[in-house]
Structures are given as C-alpha cells and as structure tokens.
PDB file of N, CA and C in Angstrom:
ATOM      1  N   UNK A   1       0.847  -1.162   0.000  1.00  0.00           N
ATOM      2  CA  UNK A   1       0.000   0.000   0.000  1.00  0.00           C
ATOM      3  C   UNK A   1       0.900   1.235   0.000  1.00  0.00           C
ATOM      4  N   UNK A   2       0.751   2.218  -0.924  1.00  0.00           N
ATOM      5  CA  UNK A   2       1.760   3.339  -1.185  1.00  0.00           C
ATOM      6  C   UNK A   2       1.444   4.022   0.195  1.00  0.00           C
ATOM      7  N   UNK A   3       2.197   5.338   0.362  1.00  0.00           N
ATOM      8  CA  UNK A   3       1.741   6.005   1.491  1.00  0.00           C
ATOM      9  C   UNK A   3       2.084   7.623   1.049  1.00  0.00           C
ATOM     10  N   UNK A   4       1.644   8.332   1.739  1.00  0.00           N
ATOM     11  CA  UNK A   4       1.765   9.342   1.070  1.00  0.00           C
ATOM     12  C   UNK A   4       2.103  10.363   2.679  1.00  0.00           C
ATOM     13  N   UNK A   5       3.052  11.644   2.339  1.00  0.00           N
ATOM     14  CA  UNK A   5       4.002  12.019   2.894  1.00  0.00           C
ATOM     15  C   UNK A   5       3.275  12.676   4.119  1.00  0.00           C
ATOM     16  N   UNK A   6       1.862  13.212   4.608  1.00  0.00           N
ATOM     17  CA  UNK A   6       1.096  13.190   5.466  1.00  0.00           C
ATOM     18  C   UNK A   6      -0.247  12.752   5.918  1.00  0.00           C
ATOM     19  N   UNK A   7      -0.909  11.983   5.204  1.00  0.00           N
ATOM     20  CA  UNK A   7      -1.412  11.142   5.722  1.00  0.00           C
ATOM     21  C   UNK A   7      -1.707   9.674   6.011  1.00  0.00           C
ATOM     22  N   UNK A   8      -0.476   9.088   5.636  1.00  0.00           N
ATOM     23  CA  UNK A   8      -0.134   7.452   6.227  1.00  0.00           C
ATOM     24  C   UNK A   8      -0.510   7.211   5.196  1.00  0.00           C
ATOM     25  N   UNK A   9      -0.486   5.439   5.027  1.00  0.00           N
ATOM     26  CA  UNK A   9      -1.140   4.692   3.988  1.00  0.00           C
ATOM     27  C   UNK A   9      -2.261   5.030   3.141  1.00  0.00           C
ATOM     28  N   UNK A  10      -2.378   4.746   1.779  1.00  0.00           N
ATOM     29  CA  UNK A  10      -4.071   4.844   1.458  1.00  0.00           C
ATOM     30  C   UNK A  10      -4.358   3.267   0.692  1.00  0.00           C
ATOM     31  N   UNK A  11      -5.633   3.304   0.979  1.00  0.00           N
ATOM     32  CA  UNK A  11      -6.324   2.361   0.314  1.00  0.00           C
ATOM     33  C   UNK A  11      -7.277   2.372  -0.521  1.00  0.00           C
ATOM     34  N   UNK A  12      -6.657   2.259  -2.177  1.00  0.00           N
ATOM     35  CA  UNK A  12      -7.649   3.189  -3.131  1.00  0.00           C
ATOM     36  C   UNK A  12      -8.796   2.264  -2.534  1.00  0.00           C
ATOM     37  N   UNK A  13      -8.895   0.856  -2.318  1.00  0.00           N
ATOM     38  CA  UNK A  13      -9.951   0.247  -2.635  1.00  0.00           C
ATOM     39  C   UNK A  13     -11.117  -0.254  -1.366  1.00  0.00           C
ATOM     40  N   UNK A  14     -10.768   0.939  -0.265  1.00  0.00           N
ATOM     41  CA  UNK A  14     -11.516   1.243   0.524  1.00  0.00           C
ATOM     42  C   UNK A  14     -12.669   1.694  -0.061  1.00  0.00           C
ATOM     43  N   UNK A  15     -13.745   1.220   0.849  1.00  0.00           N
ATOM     44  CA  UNK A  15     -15.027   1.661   0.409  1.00  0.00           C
ATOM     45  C   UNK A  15     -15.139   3.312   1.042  1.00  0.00           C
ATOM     46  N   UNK A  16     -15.954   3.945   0.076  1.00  0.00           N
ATOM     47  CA  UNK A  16     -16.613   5.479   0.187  1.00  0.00           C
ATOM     48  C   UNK A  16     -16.702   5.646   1.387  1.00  0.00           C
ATOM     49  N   UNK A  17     -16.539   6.935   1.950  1.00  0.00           N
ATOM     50  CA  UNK A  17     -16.872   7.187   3.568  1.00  0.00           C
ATOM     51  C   UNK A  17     -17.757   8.032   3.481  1.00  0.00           C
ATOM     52  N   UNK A  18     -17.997   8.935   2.225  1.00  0.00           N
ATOM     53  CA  UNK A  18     -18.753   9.403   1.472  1.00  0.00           C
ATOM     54  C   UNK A  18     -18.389  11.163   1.726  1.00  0.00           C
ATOM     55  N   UNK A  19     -17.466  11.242   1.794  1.00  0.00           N
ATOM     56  CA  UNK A  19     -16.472  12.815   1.724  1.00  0.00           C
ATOM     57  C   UNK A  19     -15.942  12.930   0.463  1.00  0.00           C
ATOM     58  N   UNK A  20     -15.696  14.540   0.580  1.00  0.00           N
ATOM     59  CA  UNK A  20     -15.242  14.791  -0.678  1.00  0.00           C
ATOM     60  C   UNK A  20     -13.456  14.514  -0.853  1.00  0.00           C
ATOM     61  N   UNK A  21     -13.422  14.973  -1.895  1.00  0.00           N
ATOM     62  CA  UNK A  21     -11.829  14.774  -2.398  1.00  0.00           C
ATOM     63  C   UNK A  21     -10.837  15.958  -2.046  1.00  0.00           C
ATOM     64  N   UNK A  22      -9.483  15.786  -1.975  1.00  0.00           N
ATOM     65  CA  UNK A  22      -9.484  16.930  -1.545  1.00  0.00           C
ATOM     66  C   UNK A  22      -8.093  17.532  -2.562  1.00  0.00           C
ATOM     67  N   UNK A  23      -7.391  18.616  -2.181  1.00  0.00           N
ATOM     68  CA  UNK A  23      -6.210  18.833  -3.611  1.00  0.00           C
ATOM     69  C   UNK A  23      -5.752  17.342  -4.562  1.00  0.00           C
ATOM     70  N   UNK A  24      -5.195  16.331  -3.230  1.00  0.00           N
ATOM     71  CA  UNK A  24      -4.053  15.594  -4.117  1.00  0.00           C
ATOM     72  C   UNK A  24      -4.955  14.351  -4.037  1.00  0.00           C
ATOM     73  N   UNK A  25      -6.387  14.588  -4.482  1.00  0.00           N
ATOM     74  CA  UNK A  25      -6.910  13.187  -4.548  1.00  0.00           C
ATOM     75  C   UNK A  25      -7.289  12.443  -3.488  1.00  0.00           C
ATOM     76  N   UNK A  26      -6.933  13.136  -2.181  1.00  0.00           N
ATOM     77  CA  UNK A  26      -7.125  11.771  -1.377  1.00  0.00           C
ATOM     78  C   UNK A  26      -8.431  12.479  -0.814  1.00  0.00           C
ATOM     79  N   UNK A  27      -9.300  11.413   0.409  1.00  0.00           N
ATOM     80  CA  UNK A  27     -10.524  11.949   1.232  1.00  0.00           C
ATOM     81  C   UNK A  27     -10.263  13.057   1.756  1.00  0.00           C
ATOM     82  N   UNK A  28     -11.421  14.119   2.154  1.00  0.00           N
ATOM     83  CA  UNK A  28     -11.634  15.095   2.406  1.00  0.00           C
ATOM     84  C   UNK A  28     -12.348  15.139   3.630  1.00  0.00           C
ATOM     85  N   UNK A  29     -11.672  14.624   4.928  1.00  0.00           N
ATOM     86  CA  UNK A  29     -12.085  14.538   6.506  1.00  0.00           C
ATOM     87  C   UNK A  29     -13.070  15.490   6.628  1.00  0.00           C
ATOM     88  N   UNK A  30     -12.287  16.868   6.364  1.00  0.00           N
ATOM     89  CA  UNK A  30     -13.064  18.125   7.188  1.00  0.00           C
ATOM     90  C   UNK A  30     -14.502  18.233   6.493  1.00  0.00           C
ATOM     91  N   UNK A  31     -15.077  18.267   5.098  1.00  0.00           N
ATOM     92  CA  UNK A  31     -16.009  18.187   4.579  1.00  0.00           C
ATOM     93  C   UNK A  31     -16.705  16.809   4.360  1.00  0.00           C
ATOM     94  N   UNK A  32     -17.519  16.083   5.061  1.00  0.00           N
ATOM     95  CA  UNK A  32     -18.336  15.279   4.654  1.00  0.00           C
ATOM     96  C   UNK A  32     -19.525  15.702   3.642  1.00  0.00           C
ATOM     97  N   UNK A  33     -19.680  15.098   2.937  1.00  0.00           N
ATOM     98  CA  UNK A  33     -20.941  15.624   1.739  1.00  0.00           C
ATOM     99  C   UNK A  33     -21.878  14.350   1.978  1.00  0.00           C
ATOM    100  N   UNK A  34     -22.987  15.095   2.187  1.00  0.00           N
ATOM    101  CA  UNK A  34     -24.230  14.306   2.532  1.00  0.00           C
ATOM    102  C   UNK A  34     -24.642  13.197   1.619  1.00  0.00           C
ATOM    103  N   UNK A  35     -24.704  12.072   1.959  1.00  0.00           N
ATOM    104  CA  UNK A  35     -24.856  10.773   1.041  1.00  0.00           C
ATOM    105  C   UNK A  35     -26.678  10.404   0.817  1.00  0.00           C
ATOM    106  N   UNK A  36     -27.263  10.592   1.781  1.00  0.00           N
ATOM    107  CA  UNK A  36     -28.812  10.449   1.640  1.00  0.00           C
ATOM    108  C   UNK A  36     -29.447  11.733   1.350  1.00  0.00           C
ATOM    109  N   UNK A  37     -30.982  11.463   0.743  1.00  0.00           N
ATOM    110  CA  UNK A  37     -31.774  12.140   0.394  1.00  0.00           C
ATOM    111  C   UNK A  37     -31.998  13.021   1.421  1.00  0.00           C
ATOM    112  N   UNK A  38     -32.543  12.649   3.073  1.00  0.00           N
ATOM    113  CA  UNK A  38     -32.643  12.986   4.399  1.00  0.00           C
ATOM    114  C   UNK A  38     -31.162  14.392   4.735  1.00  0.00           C
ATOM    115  N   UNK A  39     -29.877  13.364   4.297  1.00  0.00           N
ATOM    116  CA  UNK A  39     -29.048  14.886   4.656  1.00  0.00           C
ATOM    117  C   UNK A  39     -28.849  16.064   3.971  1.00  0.00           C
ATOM    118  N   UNK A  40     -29.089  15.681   2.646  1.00  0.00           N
ATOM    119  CA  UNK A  40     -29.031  16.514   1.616  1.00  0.00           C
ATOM    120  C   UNK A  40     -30.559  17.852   1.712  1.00  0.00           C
ATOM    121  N   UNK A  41     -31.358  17.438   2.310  1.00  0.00           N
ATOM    122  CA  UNK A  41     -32.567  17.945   2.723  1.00  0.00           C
ATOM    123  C   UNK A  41     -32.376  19.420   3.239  1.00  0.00           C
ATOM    124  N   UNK A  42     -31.673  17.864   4.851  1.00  0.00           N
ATOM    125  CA  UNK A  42     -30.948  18.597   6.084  1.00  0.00           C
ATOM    126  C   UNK A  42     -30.108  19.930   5.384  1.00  0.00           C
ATOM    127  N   UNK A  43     -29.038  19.638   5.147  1.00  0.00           N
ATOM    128  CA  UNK A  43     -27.646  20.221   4.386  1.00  0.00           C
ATOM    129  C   UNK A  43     -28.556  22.037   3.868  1.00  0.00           C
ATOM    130  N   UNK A  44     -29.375  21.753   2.739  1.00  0.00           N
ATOM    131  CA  UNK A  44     -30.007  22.721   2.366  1.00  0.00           C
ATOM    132  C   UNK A  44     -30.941  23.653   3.433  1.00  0.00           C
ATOM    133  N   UNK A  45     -31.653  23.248   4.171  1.00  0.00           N
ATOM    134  CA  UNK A  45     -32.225  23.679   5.166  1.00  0.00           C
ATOM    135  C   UNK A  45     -31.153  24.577   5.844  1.00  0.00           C
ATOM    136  N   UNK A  46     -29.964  23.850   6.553  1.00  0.00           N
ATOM    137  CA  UNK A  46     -28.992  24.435   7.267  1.00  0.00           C
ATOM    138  C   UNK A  46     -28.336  25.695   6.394  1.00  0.00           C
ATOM    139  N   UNK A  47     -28.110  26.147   5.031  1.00  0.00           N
ATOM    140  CA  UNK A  47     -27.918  26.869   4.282  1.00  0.00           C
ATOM    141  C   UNK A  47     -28.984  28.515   4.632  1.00  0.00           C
ATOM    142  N   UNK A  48     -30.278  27.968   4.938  1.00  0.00           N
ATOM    143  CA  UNK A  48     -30.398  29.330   4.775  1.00  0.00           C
ATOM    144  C   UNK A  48     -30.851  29.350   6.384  1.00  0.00           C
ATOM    145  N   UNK A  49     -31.731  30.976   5.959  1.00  0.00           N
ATOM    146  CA  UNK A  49     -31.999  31.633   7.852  1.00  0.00           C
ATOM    147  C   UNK A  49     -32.916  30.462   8.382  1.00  0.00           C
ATOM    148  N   UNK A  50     -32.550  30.594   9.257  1.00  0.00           N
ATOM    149  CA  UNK A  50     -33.762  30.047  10.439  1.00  0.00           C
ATOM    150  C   UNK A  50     -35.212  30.396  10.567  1.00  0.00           C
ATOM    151  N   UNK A  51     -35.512  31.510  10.088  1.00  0.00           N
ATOM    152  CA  UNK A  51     -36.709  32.099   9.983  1.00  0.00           C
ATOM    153  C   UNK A  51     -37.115  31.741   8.600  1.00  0.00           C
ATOM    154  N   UNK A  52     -36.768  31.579   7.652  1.00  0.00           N
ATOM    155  CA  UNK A  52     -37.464  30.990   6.634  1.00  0.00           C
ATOM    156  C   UNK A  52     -38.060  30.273   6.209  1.00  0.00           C
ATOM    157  N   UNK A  53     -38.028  28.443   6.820  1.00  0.00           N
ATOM    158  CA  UNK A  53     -39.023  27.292   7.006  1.00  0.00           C
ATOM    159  C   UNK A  53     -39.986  27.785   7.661  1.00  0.00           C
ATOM    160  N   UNK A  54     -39.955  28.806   8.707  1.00  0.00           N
ATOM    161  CA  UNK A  54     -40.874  28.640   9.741  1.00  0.00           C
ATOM    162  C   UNK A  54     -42.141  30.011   8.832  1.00  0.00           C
ATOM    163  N   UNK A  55     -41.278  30.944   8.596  1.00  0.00           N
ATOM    164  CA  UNK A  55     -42.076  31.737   7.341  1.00  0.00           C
ATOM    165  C   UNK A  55     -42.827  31.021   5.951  1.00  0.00           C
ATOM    166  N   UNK A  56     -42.272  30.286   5.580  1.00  0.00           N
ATOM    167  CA  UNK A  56     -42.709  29.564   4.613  1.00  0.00           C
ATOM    168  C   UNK A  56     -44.170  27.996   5.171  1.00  0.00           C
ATOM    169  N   UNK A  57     -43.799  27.723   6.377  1.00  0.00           N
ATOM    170  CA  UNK A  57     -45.307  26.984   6.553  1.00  0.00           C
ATOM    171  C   UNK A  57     -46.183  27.916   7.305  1.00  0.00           C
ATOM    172  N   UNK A  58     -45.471  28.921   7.584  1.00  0.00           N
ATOM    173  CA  UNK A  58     -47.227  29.997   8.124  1.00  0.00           C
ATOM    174  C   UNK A  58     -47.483  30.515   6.464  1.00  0.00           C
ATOM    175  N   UNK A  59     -46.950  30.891   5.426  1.00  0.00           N
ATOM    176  CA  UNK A  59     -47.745  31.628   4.327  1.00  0.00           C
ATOM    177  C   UNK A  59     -48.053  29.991   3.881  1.00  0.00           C
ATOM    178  N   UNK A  60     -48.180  28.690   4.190  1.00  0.00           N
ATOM    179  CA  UNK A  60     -48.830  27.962   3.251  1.00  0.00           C
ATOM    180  C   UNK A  60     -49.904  27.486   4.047  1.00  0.00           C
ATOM    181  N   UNK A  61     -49.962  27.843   5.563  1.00  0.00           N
ATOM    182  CA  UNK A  61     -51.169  27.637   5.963  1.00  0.00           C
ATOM    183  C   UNK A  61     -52.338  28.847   6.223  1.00  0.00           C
ATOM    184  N   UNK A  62     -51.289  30.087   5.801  1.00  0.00           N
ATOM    185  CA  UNK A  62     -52.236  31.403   5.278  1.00  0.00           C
ATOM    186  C   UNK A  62     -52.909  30.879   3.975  1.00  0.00           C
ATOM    187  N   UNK A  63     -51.736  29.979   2.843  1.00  0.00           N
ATOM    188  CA  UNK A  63     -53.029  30.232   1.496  1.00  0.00           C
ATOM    189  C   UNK A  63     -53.842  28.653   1.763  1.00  0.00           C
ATOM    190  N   UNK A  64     -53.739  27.750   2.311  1.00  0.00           N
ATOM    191  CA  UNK A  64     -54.702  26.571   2.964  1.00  0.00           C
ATOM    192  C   UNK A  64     -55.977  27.408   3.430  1.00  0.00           C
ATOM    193  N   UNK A  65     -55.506  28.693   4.732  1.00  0.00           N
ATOM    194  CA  UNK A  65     -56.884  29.244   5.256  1.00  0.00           C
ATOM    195  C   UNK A  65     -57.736  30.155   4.127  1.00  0.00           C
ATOM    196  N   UNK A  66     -57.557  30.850   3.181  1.00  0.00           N
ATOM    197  CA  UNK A  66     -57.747  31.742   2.378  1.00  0.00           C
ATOM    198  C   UNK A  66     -57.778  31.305   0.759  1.00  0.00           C
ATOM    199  N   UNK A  67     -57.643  30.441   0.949  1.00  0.00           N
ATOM    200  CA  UNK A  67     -57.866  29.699  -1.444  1.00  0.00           C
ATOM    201  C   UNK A  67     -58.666  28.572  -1.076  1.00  0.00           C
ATOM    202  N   UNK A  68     -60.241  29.189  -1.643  1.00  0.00           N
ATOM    203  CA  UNK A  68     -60.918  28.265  -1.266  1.00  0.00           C
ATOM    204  C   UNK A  68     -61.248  26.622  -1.616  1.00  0.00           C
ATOM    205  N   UNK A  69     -60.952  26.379  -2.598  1.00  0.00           N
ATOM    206  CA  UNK A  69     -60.813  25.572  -3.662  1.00  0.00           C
ATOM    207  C   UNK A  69     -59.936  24.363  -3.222  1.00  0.00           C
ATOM    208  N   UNK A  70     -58.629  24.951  -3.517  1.00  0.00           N
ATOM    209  CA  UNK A  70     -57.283  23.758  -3.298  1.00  0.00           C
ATOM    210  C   UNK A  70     -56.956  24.415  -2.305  1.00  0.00           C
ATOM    211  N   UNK A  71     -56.945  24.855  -1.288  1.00  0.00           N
ATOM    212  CA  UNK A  71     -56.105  25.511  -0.149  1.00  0.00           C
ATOM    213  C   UNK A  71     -55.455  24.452   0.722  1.00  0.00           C
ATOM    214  N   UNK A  72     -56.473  23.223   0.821  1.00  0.00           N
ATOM    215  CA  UNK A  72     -55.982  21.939   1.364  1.00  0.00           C
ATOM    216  C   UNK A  72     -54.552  21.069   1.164  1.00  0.00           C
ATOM    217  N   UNK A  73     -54.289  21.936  -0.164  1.00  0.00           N
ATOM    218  CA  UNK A  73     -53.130  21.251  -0.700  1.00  0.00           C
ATOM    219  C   UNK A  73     -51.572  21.707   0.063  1.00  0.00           C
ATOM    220  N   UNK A  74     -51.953  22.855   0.410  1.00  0.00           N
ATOM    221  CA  UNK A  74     -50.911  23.954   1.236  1.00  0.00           C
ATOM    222  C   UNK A  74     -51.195  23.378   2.322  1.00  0.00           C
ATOM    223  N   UNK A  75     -52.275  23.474   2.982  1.00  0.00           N
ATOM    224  CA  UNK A  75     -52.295  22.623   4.652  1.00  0.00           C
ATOM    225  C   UNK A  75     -51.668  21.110   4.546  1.00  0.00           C
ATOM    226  N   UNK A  76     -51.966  20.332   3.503  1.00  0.00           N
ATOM    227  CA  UNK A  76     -51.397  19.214   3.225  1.00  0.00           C
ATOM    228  C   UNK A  76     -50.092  18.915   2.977  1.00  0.00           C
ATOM    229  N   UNK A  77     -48.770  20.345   2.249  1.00  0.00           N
ATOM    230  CA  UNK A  77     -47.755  20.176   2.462  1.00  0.00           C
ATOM    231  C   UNK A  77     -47.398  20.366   3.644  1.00  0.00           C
ATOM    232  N   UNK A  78     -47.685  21.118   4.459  1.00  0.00           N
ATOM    233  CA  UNK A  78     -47.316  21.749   6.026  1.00  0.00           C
ATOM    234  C   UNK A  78     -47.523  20.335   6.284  1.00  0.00           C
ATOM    235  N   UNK A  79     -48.589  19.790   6.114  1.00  0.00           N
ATOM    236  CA  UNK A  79     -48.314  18.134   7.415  1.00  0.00           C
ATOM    237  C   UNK A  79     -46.804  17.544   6.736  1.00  0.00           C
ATOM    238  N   UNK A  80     -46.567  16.923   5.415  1.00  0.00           N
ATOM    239  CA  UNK A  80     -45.915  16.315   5.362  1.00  0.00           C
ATOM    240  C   UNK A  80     -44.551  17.038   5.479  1.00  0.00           C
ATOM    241  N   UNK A  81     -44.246  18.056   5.522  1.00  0.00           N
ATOM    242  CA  UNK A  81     -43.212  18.875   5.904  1.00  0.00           C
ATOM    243  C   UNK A  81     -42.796  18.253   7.613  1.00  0.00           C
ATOM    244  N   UNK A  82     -43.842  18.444   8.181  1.00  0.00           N
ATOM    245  CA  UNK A  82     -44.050  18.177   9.674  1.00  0.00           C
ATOM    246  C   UNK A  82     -43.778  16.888  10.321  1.00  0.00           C
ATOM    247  N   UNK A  83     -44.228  16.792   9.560  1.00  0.00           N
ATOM    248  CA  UNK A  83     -44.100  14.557   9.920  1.00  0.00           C
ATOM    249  C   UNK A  83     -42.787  14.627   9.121  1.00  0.00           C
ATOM    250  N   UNK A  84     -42.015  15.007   7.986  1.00  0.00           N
ATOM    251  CA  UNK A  84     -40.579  14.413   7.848  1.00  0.00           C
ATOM    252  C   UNK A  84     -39.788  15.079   8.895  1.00  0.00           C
ATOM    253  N   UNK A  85     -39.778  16.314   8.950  1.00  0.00           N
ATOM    254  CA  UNK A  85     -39.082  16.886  10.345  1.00  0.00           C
ATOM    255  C   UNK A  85     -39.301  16.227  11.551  1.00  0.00           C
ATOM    256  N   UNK A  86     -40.842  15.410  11.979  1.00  0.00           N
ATOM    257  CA  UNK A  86     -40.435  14.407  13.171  1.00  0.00           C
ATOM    258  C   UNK A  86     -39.841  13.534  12.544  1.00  0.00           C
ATOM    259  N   UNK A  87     -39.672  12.855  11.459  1.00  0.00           N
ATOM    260  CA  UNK A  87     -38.579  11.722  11.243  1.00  0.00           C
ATOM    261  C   UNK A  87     -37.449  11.855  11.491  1.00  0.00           C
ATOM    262  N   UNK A  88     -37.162  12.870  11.305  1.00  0.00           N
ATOM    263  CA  UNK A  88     -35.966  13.296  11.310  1.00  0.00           C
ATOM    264  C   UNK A  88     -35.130  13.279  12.686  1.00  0.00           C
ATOM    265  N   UNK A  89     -35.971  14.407  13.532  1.00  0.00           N
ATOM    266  CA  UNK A  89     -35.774  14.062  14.750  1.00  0.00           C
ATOM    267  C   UNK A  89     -36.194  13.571  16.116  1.00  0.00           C
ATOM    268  N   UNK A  90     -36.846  12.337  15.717  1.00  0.00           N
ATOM    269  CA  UNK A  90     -37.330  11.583  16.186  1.00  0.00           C
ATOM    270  C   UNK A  90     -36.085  10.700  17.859  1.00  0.00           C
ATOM    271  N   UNK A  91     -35.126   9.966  17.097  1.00  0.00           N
ATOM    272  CA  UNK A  91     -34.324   9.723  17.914  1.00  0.00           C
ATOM    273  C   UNK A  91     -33.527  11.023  19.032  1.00  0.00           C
ATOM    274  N   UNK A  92     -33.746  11.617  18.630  1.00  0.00           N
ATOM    275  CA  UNK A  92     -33.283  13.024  19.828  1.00  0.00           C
ATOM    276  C   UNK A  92     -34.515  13.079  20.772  1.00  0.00           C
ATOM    277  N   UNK A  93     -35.863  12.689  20.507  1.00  0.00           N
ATOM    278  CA  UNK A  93     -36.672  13.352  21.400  1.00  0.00           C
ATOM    279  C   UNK A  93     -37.177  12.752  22.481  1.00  0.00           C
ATOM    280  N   UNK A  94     -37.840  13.294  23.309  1.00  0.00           N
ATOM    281  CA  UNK A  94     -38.082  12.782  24.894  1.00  0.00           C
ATOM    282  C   UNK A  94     -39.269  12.084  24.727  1.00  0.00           C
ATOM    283  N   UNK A  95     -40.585  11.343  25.010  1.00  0.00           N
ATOM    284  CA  UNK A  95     -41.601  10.903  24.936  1.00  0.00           C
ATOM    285  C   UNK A  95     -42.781  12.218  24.873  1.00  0.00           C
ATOM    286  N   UNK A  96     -42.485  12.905  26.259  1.00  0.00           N
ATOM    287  CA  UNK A  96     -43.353  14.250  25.735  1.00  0.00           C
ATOM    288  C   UNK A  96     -43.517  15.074  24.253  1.00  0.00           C
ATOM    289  N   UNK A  97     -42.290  15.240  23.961  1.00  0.00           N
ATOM    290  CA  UNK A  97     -42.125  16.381  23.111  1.00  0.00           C
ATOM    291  C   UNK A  97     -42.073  14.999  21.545  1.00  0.00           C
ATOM    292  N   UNK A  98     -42.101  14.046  21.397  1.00  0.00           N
ATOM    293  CA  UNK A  98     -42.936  13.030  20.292  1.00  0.00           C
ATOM    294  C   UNK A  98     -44.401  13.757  20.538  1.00  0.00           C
ATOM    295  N   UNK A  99     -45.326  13.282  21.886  1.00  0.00           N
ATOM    296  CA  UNK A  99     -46.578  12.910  21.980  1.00  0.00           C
ATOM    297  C   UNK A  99     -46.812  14.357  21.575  1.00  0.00           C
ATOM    298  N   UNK A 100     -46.397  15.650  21.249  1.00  0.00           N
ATOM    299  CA  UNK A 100     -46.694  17.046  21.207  1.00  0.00           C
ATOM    300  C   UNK A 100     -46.327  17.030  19.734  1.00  0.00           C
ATOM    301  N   UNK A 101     -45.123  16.818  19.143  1.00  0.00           N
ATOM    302  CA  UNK A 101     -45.486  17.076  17.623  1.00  0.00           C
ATOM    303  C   UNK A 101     -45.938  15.741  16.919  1.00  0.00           C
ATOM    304  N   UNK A 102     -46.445  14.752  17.407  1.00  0.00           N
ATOM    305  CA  UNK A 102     -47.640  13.474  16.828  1.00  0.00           C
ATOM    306  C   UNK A 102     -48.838  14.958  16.897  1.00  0.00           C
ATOM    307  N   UNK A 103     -49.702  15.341  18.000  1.00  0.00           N
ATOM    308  CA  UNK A 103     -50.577  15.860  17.782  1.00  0.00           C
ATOM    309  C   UNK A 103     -50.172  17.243  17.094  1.00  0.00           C
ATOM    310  N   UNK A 104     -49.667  17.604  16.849  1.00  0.00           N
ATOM    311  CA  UNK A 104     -49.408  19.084  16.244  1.00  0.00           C
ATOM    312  C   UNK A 104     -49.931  18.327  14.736  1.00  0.00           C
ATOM    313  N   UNK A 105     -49.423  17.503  14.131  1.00  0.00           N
ATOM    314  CA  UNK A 105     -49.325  16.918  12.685  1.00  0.00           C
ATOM    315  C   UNK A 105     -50.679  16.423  12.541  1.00  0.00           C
ATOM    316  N   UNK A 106     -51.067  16.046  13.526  1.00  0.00           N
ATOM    317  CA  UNK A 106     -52.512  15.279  13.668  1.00  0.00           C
ATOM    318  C   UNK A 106     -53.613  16.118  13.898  1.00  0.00           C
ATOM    319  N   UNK A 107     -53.387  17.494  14.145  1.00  0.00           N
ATOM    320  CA  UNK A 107     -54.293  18.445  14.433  1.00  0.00           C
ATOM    321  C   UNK A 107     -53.856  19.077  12.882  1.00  0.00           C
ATOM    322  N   UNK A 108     -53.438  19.718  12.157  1.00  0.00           N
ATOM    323  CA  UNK A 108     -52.684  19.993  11.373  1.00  0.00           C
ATOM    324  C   UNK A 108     -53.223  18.946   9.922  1.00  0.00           C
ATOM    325  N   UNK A 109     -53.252  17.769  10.237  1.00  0.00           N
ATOM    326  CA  UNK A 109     -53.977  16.713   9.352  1.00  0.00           C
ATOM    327  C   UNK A 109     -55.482  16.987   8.903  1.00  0.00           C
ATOM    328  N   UNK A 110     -56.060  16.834  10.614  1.00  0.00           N
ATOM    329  CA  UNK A 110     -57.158  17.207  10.420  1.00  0.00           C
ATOM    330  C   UNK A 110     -57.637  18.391   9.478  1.00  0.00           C
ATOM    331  N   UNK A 111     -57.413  19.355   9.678  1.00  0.00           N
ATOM    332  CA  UNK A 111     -58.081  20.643   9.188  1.00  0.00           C
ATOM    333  C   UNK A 111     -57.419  20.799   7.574  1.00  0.00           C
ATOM    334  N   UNK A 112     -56.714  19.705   6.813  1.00  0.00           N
ATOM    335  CA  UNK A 112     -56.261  19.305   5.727  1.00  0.00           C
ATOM    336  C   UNK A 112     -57.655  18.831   5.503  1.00  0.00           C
ATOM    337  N   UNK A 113     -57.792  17.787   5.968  1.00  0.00           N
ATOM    338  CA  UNK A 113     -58.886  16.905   5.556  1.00  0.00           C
ATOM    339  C   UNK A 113     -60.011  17.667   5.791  1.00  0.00           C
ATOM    340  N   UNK A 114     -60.466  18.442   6.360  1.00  0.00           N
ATOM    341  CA  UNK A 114     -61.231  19.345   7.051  1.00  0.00           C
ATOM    342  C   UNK A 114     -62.187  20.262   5.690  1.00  0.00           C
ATOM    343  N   UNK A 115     -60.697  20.685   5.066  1.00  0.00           N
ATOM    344  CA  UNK A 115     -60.445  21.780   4.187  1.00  0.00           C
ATOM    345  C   UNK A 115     -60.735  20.892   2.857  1.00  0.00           C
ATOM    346  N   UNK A 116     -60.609  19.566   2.361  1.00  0.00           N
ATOM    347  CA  UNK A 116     -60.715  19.133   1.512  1.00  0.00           C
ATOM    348  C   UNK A 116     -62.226  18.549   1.237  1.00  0.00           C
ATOM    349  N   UNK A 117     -63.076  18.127   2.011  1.00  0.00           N
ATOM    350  CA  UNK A 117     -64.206  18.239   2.054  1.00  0.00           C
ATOM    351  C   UNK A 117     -65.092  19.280   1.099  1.00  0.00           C
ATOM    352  N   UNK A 118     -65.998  18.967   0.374  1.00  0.00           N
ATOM    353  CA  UNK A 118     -66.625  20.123  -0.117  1.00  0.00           C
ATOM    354  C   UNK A 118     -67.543  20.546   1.036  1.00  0.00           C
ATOM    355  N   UNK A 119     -68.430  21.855   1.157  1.00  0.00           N
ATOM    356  CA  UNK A 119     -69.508  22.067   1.851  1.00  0.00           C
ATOM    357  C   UNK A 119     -70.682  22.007   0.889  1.00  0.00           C
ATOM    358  N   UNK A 120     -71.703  21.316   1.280  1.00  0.00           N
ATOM    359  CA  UNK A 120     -72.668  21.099   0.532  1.00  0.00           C
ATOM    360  C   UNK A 120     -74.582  21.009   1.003  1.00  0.00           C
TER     361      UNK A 120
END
C-alpha cells in the first residue's frame, strides 16, 4: 500500500466514507458531503436563515386558510413537511415532546382533511 508524505497509507480500494476529495486526490475529513436524500434535505435547510421554514409553513397555511378551492393542498404540504421533520428528529426526542409534535401533525392533518371536504 503506497503512502503518502502526510497522511499514512491509502487504500484506493476502501469503500466510500462518502467525503469529498481533496487537492491531491485523497478523502476530504473536514467536509463530509451528505450521502442520503434525508441529509441533503438537512444540508439545504442548514444553508439558509432560520426564519425561513418557519415563514414559509405559516404563508402555506395562510393560502390553505384563504384559497378556497385547493387551499388543502398547502395545509397538506405543512403536514408532510411536519411529519418528515419528526422523522428526522425523532431519535433526539423525549416521549413528551414526540406525543406534542404526533398531535401538532394530527391536528394539522385534520383541518387538511377538514379543508378538503366540499360544503354542501
């Protein structure tokens, strides 16, 4: 196995760790690049402000409350927005704070379905 003058041995035929490359070809420790759909999500999210997801599902449950028609469809992304963000962080959370965003999504569901209903 060749070795190279600071970082020890390499093994081209190590499997992916899934980092990038770095000047002289070899892995790129300091930058990991997101390998799943889930981090790549993540990754983008973390890119912009903090206030912007949270801006972006109040104006889609402003046009859910206010477009009478399809508005359901906007309340309907907000759930599934909601429920992948508990997937997400699901293993971090305490039993309370699950049983609080289960019903947030489930209240949130409802008035999807609520909204999709015709009145007649």
């Amino acid at each position: 196995m060749p070795a190279t003058p600071d970082h020890g041995p390499v093994d081209r035929f190590a499997p992916s760790q899934g980092y990038g490359t770095g000047a002289l070809g070899l892995p790129d420790v300091s930058t990991p690049q997101p390998s799943s759909l889930n981090e790549r999500l993540i990754a983008g999210l973390n890119r912009v402000p903090r206030a912007v997801p949270v801006l972006a599902v109040l104006a889609l449950l402003a046009v859910g409350a206010f477009v009478p028609t399809f508005g359901w469809i906007a309340t309907a992304l907000v759930v599934l927005f909601l429920a992948w963000m508990l997937q997400v962080s699901w293993p971090r959370l305490a039993g309370v704070e699950r049983l609080m965003r289960v019903a947030v999504i489930a209240f949130v569901a409802m008035i999807a379905i609520i909204q999709s209903r015709p009145r007649g």
